[in-house]
Protein backbone atom coordinates (compact mmCIF):
# COMPACT_ATOMS: atom_id res chain seq x y z
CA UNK A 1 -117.03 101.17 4.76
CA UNK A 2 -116.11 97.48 5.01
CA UNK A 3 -117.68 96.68 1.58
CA UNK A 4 -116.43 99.76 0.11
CA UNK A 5 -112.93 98.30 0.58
CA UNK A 6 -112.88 95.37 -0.70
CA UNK A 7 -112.91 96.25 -4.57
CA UNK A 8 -110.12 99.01 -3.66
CA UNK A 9 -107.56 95.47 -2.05
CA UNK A 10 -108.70 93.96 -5.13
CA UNK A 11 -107.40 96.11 -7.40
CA UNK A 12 -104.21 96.24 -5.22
CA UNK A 13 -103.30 92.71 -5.37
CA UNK A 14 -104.17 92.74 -9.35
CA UNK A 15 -101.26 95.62 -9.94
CA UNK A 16 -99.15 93.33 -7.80
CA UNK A 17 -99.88 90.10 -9.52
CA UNK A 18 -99.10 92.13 -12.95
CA UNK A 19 -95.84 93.47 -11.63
CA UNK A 20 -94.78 89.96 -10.54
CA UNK A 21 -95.57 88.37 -13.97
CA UNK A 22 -93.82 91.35 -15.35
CA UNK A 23 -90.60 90.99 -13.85
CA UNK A 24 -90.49 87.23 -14.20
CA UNK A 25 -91.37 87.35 -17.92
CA UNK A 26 -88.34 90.13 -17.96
CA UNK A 27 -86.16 87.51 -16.28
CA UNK A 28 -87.19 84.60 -18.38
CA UNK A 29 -86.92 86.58 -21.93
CA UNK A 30 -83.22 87.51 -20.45
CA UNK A 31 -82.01 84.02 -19.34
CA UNK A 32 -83.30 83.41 -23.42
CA UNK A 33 -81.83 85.89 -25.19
CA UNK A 34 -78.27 84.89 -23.08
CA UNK A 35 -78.48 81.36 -23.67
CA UNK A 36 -79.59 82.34 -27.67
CA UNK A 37 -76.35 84.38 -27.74
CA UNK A 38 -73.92 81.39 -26.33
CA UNK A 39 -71.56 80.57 -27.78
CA UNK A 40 -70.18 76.23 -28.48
CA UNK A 41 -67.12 74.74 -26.01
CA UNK A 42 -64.86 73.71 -29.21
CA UNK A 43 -65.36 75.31 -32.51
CA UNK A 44 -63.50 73.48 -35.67
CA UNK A 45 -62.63 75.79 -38.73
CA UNK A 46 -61.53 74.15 -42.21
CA UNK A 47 -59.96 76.82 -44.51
CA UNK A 48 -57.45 76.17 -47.40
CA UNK A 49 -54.75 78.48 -49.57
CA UNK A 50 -55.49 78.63 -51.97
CA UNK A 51 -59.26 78.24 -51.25
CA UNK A 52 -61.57 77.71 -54.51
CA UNK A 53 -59.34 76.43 -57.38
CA UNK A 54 -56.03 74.90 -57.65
CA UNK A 55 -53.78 73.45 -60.14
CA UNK A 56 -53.53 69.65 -60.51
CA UNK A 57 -50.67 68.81 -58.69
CA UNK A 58 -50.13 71.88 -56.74
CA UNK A 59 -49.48 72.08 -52.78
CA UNK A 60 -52.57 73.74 -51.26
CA UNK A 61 -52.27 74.20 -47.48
CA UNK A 62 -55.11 72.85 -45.66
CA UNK A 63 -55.53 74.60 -42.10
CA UNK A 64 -57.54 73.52 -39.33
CA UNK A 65 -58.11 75.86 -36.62
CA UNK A 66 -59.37 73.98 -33.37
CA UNK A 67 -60.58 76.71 -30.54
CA UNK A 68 -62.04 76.08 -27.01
CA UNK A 69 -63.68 78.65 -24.89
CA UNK A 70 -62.55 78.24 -21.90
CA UNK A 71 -59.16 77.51 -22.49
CA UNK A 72 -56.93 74.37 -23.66
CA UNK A 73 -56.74 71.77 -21.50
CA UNK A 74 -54.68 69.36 -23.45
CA UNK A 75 -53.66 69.59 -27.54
CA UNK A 76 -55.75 67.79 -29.43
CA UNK A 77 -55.37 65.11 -32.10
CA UNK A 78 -56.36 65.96 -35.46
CA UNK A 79 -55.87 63.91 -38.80
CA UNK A 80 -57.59 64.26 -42.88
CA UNK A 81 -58.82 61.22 -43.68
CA UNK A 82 -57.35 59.62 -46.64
CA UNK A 83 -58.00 60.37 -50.33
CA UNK A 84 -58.24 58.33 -53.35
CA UNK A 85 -57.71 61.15 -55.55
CA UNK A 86 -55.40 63.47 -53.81
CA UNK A 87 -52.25 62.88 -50.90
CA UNK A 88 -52.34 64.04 -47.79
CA UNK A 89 -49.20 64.82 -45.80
CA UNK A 90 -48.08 66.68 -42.30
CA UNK A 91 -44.87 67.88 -42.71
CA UNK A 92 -44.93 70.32 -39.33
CA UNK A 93 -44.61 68.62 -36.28
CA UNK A 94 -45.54 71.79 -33.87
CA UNK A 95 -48.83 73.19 -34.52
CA UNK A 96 -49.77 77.11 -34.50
CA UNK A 97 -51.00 78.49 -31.17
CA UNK A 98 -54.23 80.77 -32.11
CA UNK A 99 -56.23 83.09 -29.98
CA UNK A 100 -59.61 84.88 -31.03
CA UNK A 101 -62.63 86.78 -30.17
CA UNK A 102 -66.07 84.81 -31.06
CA UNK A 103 -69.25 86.63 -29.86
CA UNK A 104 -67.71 88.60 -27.22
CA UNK A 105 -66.16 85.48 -25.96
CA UNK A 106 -62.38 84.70 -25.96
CA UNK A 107 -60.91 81.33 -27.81
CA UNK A 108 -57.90 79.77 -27.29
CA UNK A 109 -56.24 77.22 -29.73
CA UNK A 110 -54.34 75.86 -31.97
CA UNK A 111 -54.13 75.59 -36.27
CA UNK A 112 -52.87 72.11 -37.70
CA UNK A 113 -51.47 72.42 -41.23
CA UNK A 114 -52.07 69.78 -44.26
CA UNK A 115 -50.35 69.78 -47.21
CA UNK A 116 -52.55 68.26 -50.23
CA UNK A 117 -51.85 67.46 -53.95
CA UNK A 118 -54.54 66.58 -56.17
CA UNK A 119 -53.87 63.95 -58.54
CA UNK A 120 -56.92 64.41 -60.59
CA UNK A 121 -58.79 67.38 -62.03
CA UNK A 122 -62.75 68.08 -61.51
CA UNK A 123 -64.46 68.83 -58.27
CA UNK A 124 -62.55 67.82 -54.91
CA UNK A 125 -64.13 67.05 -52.05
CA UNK A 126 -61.76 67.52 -48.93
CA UNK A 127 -62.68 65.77 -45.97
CA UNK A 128 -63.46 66.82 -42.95
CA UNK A 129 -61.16 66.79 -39.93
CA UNK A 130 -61.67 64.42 -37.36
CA UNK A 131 -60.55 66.09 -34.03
CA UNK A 132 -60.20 64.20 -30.87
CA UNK A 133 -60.67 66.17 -27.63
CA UNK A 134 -58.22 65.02 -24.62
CA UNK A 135 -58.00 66.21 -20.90
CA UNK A 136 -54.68 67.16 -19.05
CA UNK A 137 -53.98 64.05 -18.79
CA UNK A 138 -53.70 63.02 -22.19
CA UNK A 139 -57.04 60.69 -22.21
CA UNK A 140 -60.10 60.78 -24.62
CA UNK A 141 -62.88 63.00 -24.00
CA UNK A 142 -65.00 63.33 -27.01
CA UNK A 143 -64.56 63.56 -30.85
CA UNK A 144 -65.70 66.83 -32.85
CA UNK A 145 -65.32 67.02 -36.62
CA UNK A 146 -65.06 70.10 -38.82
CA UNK A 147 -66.40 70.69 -41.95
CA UNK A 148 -65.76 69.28 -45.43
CA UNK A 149 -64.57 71.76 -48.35
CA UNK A 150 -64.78 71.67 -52.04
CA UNK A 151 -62.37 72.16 -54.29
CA UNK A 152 -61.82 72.73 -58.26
CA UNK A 153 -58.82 70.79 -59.48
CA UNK A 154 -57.83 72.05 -63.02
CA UNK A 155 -55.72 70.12 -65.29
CA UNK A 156 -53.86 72.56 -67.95
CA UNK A 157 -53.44 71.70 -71.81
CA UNK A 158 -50.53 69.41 -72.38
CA UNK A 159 -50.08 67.98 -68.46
CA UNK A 160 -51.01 64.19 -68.11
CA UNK A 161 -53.32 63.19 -65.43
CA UNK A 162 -52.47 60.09 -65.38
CA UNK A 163 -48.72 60.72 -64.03
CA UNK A 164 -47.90 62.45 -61.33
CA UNK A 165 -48.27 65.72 -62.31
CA UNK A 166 -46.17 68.46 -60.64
CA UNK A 167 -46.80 72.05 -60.22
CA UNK A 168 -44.68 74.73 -58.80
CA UNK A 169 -43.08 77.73 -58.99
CA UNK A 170 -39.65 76.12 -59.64
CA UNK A 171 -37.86 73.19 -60.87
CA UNK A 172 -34.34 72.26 -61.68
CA UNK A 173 -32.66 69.79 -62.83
CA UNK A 174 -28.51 68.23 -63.59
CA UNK A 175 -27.50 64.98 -64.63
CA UNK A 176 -24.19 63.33 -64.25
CA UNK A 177 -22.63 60.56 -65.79
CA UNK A 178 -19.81 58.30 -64.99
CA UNK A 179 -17.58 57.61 -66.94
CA UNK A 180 -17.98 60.43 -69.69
CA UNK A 181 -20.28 58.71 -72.62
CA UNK A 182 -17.26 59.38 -74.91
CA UNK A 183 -15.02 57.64 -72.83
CA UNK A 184 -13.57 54.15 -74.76
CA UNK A 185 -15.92 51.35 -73.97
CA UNK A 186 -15.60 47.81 -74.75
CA UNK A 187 -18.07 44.67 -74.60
CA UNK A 188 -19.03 44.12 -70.85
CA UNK A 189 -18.06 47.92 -69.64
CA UNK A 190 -20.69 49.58 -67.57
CA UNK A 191 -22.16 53.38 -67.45
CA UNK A 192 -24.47 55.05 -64.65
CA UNK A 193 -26.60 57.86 -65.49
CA UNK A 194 -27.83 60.31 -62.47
CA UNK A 195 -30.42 62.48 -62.33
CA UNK A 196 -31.20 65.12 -59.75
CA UNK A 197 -34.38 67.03 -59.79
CA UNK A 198 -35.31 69.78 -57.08
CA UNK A 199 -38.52 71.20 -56.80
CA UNK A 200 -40.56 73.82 -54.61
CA UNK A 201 -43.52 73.25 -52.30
CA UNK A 202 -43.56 69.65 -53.52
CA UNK A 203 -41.83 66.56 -52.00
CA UNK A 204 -39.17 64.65 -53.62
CA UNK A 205 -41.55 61.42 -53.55
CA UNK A 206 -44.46 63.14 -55.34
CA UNK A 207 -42.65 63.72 -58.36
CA UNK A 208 -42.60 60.68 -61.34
CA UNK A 209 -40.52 57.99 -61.67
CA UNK A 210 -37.89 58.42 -64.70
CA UNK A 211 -38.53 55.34 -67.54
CA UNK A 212 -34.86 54.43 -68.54
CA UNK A 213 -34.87 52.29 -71.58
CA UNK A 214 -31.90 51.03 -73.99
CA UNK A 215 -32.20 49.81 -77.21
CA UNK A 216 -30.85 46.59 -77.99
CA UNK A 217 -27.36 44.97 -77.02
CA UNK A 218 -27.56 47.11 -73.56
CA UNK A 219 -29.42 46.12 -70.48
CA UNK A 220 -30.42 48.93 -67.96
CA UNK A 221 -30.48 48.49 -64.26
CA UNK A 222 -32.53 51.37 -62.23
CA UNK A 223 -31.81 51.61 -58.69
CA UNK A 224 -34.48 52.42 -55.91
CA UNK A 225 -35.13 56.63 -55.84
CA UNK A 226 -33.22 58.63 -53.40
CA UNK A 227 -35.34 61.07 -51.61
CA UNK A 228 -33.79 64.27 -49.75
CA UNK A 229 -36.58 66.93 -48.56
CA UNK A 230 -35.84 69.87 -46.21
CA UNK A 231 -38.22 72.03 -44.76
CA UNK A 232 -36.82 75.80 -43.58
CA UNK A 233 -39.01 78.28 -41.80
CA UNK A 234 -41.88 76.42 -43.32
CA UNK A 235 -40.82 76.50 -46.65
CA UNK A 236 -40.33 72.68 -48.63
CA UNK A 237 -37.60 72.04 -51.37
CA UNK A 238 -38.05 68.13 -52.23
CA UNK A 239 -35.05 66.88 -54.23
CA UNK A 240 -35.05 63.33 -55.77
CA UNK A 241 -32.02 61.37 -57.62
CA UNK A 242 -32.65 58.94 -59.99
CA UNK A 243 -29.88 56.44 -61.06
CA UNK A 244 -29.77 53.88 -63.67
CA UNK A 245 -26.80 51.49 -64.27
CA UNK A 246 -26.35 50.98 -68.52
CA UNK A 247 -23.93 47.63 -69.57
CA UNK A 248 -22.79 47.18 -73.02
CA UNK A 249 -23.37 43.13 -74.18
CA UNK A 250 -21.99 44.01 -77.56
CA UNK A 251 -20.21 45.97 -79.29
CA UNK A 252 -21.22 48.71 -81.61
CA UNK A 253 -22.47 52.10 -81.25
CA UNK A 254 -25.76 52.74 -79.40
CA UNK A 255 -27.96 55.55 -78.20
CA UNK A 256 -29.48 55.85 -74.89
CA UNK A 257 -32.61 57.75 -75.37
CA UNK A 258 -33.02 61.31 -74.03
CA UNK A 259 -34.88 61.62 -70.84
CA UNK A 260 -37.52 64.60 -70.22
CA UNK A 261 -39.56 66.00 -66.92
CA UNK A 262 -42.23 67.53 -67.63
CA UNK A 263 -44.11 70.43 -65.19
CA UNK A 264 -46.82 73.41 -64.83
CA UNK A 265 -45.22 77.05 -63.85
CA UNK A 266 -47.53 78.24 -61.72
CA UNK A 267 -45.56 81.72 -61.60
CA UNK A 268 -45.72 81.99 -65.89
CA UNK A 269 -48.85 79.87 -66.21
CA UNK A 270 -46.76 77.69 -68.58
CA UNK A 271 -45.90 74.20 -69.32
CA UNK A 272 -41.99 73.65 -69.20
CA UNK A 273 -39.96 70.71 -69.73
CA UNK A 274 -36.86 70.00 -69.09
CA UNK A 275 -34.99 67.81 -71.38
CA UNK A 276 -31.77 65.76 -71.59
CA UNK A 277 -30.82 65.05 -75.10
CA UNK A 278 -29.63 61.48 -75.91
CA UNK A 279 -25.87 60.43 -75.84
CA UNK A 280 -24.25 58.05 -78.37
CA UNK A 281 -21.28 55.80 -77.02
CA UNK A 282 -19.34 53.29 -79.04
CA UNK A 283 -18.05 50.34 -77.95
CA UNK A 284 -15.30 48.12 -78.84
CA UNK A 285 -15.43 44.46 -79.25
CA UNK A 286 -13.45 42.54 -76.47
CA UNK A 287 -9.34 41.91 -77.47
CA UNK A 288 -8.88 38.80 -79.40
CA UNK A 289 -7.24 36.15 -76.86
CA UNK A 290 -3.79 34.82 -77.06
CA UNK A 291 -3.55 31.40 -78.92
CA UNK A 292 -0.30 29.74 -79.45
CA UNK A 293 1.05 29.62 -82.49
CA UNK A 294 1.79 26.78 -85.16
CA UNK A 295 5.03 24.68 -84.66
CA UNK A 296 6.77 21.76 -85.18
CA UNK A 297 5.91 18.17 -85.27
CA UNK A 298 7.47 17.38 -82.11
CA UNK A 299 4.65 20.46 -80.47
CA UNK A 300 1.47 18.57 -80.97
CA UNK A 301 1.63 15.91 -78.06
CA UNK A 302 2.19 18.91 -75.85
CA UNK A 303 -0.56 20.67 -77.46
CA UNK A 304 -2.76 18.03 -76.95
CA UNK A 305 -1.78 17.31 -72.96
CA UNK A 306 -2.10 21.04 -73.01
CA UNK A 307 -5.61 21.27 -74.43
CA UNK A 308 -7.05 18.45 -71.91
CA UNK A 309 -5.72 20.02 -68.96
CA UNK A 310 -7.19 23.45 -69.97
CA UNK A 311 -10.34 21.59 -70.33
CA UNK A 312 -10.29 18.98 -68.14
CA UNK A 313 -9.86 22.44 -66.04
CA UNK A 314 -12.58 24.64 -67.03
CA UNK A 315 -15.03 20.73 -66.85
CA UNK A 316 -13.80 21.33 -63.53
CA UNK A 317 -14.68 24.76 -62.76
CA UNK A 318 -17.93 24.18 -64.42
CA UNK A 319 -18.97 21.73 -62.08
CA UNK A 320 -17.73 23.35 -58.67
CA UNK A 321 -19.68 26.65 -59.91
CA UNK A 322 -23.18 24.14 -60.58
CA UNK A 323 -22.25 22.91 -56.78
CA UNK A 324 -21.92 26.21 -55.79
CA UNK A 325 -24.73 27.77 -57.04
CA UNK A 326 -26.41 24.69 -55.69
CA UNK A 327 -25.45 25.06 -52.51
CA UNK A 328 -25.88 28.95 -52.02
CA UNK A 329 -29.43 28.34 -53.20
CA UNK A 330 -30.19 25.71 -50.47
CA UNK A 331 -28.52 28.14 -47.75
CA UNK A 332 -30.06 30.72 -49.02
CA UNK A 333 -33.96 29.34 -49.30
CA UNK A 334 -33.28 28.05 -45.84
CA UNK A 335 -32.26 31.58 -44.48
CA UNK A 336 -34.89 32.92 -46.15
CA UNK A 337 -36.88 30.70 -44.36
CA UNK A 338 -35.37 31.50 -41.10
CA UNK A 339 -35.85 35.13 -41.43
CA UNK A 340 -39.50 34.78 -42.52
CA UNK A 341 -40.06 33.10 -39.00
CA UNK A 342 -37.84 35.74 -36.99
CA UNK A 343 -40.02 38.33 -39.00
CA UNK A 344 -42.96 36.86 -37.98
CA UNK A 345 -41.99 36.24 -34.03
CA UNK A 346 -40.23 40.01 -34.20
CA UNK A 347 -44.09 41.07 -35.50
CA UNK A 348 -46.14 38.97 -33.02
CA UNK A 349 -43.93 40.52 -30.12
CA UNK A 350 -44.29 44.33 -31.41
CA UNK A 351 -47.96 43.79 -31.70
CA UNK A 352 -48.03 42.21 -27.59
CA UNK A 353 -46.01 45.43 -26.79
CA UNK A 354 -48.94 47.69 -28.60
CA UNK A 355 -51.09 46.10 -25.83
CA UNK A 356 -49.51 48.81 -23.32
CA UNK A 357 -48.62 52.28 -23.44
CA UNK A 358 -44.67 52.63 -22.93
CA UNK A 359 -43.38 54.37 -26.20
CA UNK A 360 -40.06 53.31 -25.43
CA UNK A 361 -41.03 49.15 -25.23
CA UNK A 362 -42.95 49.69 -28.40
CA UNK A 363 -39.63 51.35 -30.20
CA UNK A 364 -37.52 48.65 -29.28
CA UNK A 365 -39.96 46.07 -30.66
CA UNK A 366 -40.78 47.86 -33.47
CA UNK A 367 -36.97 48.62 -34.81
CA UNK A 368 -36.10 45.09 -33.89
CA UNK A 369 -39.16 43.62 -36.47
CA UNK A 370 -38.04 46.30 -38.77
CA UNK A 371 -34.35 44.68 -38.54
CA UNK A 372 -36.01 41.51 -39.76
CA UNK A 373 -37.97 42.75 -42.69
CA UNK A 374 -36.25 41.21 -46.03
CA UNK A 375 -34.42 43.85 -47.77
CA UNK A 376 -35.02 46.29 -45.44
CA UNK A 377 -32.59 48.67 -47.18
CA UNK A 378 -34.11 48.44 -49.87
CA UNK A 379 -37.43 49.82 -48.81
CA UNK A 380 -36.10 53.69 -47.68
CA UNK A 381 -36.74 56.04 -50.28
CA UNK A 382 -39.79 53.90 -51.59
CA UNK A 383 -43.21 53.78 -51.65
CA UNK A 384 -43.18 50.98 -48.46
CA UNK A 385 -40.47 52.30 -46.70
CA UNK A 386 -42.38 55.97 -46.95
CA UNK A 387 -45.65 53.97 -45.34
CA UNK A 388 -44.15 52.53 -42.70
CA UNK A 389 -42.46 55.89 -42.08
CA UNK A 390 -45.60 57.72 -41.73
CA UNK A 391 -47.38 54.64 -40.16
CA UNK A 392 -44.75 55.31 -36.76
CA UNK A 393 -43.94 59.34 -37.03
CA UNK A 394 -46.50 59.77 -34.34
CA UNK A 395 -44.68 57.24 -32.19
CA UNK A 396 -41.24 58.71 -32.65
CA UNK A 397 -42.61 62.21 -32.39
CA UNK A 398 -44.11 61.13 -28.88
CA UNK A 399 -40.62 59.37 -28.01
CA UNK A 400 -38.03 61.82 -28.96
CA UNK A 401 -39.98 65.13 -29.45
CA UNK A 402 -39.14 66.10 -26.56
CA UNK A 403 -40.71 69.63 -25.66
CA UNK A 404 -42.38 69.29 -29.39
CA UNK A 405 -44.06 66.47 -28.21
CA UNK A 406 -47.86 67.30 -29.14
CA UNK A 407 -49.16 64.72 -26.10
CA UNK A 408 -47.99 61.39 -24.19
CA UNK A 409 -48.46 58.23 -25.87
CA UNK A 410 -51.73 56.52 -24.86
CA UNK A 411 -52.65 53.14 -25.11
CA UNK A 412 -55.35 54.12 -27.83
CA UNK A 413 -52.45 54.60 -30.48
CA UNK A 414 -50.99 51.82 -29.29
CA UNK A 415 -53.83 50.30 -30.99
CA UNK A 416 -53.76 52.46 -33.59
CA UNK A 417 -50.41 51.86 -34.65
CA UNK A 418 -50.95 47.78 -34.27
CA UNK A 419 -53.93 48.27 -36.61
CA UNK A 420 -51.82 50.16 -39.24
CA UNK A 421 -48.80 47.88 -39.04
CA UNK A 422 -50.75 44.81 -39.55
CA UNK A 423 -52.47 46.43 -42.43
CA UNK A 424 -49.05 47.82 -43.98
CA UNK A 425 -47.44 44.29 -43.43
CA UNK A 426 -48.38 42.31 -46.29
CA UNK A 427 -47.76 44.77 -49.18
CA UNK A 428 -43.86 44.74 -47.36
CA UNK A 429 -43.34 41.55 -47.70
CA UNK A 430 -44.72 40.90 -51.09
CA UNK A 431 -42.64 40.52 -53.38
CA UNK A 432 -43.45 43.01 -56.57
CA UNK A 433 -41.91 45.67 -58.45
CA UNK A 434 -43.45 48.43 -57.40
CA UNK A 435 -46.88 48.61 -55.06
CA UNK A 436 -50.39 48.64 -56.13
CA UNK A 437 -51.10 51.91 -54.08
CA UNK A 438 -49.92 53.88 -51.48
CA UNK A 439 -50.01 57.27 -49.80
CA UNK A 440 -47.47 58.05 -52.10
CA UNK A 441 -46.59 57.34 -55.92
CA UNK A 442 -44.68 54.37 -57.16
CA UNK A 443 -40.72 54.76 -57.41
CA UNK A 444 -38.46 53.69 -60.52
CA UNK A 445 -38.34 50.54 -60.70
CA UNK A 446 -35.66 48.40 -62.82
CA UNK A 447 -36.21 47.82 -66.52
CA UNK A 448 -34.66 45.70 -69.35
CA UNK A 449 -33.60 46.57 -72.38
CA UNK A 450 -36.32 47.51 -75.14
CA UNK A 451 -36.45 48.06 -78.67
């Protein structure tokens, strides 16, 4: 009996070493499939309207979605690296809460728009996003990136690629002058010409400078761009003046050449242009002066003590306006001097204050080295001033956003903003027309007269 039992345990403990496997193989091939079926932490989507081809010139919207799975903990910080052959701007401050289902799992987000404008045709290449991950306390916890897109920039028959072309749906223009070109002019008068252009989904900055020229006998003084965009319910008009400053030398009649903007309808697929003609304006030569007339014999010694005091006068005059020239140039090298060191102390003590993480210190460093930039004034509305604009809209958006406020300032932009201040310094303070290259196009600058 004994040994008749033993094969019949055997087989027992086999069915029970097979079930065993069984279930654990069941339990492994499970805990597979599930973690097969997971789903990332962050996902980073790239998308663009419109998404294949686009117009050279033309605003496509760049949109990058950034979703977490198990919720937000803190909004993160996402930029587009720069472009050599397109611009790159953020108009919206507030970003798009998003919410969707992945997988079966929920996400929770938010969508960061771009707007972009190609400035040369072929194949585009968009970067992709780099996305910087924070906790609820505003610090660093990783970096994600999305994913680059391609793009195919067309330019149409007739546009020039090598101006800044503009593309839109719609474009107007008026132009003002003052006084009225048939107004009487004489040798010395002056004349400003002003030009106001307003265009869709492009800003005011993006579109090209306006050549004034004169022909010969006139000298033409351009004045720095004035740039007026506005943004409604996420809509941009950009609207830019241009304004030139004409002054007769002689006299004669003389035509100041028509001016012309050029643009692609994207509505009628059409290349418009609109035109204003050239005016004609005569001018007068200045009125003859007085000079005494002939008289007697007994006149000329009083015409002679007259003529050296009138010139004994003007020898006079001459030499107190070579003194004073003299003079305002030695005050005036030595307060350009002066400045120069304030500007660089003002610079050296904004870049100390990047060192912490107050918004408010950094402000009131950074508008007090503004204060000492030379012609500061003269900078808004230009490329520089629209540099140095974008290099510190984070920092104001963190200081006065208020409940817009994406995130607290940390001491990482701090260094951020030290990095692109020292690096946006130098083309500020050099002296030149009109700089080499920026984020956005050169402005008009002044130009004299021409054949």
């Amino acid at each position: 009996m004994s040994l008749a039992r033993k094969p019949h345990r055997c087989g027992w403990v086999a069915v029970w070493l097979a079930m065993v496997l069984s279930i654990g193989g069941m339990a492994i091939g499970s805990a597979r499939a599930e973690e097969g079926t997971d789903t990332p932490p962050v996902i980073v989507r790239t998308t663009s309207r419109p998404d294949q081809t686009a117009i050279i010139g033309q605003h496509v919207r760049v949109f990058v979605d950034v979703l977490f799975r198990d919720g937000m903990a803190h909004p993160p910080r996402v930029a587009l690296p720069a472009m050599d052959a397109a611009q790159i701007f953020r108009f919206e401050t507030q970003a798009t809460s998003l919410s969707d289902g992945i997988r079966g799992r929920t996400y929770v987000g938010q969508r960061f728009e771009f707007a972009l404008y190609a400035r040369r045709g072929g194949t585009l290449t968009i970067p992709a996003a780099n996305v910087v991950l924070l906790d609820r306390d505003g610090h660093e916890t990783g970096v994600v990136s999305g994913t680059a897109l391609t793009l195919s920039v067309t330019v149409p028959l007739g546009v020039d690629p090598s101006q800044a072309a503009t593309a839109s749906t719609r474009l107007s223009a008026h132009e003002t002058w003052a006084p009225a070109p048939d107004a009487a002019y004489k040798a010395g008068d002056a004349l400003v010409r002003t030009i106001t252009r307003e265009v869709a989904d492009v800003p005011g900055s993006a579109l090209p400078d306006i050549r004034f020229s004169a022909p010969n006998g006139v000298r033409v003084y351009g004045e720095p761009a004035r740039i007026d965009d506005r943004i409604e319910r996420g809509a941009l008009t950009g609207e830019r003046t241009d304004r030139a400053t004409y002054v007769f030398e002689t006299a004669g009649r003389f035509d100041l050449p028509a001016v012309s903007q050029t643009w692609w309808d994207l509505e009628s697929d059409r290349l418009r242009t609109v035109t204003f003609p050239a005016v004609r304006v005569t001018v007068a030569a200045p009125p003859p002066s007085a000079m005494p007339s002939g008289g007697s014999s007994a006149a000329g010694p009083e015409r002679v003590w007259m003529l050296a005091v009138v010139f004994g006068g003007a020898a006079l005059l001459i030499a107190a306006i070579v003194w004073t020239k003299a003079r305002s140039r030695a005050i005036g090298k030595k307060r350009r001097r002066s400045r120069e060191q304030s500007e660089r102390t003002a610079f050296n003590a904004l870049l100390q204050t990047c060192q912490g993480s107050d918004p408010r210190i950094i402000y009131a460093a950074l508008v007090h080295w503004r204060d000492q930039l030379p012609a500061y004034d003269r900078l808004v509305g230009q490329a520089g001033g629209a540099s140095l604009m974008f290099a510190t809209a984070d920092l104001e958006r963190s200081l006065f956003g208020g409940a817009n406020a994406a995130h607290p300032w940390s001491v990482q932009e701090s260094r951020s903003l030290a990095k692109a201040l020292q690096a946006l310094r130098t083309d500020l303070l050099q002296p030149r027309s009109s700089p080499a290259f920026s984020i956005l196009p050169a402005l008009n600058p002044a130009h004299h007269s021409s054949s």
